[in-house]
C-alpha atoms as a PDB file:
ATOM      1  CA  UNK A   1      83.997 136.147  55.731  1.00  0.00           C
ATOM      2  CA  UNK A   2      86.024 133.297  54.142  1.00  0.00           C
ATOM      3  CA  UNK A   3      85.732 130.711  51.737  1.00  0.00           C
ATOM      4  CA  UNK A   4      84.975 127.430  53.391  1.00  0.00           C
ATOM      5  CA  UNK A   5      87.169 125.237  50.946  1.00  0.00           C
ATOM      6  CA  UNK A   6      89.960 127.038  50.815  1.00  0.00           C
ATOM      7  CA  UNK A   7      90.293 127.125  55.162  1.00  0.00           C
ATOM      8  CA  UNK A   8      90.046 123.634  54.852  1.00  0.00           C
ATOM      9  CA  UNK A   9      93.111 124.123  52.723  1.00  0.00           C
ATOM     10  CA  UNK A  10      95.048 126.366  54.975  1.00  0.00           C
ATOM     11  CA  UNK A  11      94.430 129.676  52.530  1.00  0.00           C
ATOM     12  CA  UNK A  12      92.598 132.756  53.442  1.00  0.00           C
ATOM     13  CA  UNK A  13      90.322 133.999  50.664  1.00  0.00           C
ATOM     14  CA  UNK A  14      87.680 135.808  50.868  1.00  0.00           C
ATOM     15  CA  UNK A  15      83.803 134.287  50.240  1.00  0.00           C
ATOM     16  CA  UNK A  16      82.054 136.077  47.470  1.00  0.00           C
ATOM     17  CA  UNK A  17      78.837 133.558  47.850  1.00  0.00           C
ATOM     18  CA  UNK A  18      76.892 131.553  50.083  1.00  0.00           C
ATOM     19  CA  UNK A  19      75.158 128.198  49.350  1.00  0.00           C
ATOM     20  CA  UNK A  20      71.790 128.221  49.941  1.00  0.00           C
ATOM     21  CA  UNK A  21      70.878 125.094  50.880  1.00  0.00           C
ATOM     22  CA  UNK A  22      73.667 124.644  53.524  1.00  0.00           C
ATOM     23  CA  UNK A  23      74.912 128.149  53.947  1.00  0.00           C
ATOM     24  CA  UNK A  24      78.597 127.614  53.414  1.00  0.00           C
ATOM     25  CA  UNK A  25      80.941 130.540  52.212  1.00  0.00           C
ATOM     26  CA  UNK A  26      82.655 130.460  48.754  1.00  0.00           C
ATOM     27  CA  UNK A  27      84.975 132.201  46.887  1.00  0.00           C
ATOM     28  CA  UNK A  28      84.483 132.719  43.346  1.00  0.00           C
ATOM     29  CA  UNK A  29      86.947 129.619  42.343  1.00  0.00           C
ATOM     30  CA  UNK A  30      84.921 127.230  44.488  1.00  0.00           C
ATOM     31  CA  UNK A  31      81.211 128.555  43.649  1.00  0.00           C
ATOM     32  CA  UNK A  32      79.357 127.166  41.029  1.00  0.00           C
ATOM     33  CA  UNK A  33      75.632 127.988  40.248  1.00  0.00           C
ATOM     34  CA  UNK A  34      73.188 124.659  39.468  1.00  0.00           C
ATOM     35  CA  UNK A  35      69.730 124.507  38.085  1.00  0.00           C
ATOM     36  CA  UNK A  36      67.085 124.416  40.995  1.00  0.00           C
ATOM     37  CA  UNK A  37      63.211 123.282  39.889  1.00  0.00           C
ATOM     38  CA  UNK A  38      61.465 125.157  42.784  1.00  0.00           C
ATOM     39  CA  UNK A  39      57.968 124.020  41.390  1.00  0.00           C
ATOM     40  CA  UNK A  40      56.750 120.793  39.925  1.00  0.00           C
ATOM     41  CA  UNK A  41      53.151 123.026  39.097  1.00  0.00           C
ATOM     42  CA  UNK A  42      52.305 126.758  38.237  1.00  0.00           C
ATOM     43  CA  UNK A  43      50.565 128.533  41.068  1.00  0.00           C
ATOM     44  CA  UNK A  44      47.035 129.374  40.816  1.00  0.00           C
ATOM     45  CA  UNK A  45      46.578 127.152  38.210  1.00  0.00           C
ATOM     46  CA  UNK A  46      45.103 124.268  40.503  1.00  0.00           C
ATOM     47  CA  UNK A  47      41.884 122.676  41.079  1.00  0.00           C
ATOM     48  CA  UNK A  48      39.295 124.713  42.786  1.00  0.00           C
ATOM     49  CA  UNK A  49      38.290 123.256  45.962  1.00  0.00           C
ATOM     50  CA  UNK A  50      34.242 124.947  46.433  1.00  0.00           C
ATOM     51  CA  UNK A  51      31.376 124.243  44.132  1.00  0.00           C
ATOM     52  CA  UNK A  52      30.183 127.551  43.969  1.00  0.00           C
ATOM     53  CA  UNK A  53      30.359 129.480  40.345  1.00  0.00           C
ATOM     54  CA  UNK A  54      31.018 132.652  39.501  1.00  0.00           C
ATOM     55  CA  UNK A  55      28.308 135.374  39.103  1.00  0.00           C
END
């Protein structure tokens, strides 16, 4: 597989990552890694919906 950018470019090197939100190929001089907040709230840690209690 080959790096998106650097076809675009008219150079053949060879992807070492895909993007996960748009699934492009990148070599390692075009990838970069970002901070992703995949949760604004812990899970299990929410309301509870019945009105029943615990034995």
């Amino acid at each position: 597989m080959w790096c998106f950018e650097c076809r675009q470019s008219g150079k053949d090197e060879v992807a070492e990552a895909i993007c996960r939100q748009c699934g492009v190929a990148v070599c390692r001089r075009h990838a970069h890694v970002e901070r992703q907040e995949l949760h604004e709230e812990a899970a299990g840690l929410a309301k509870s919906t019945t009105s029943s209690s615990a034995p």
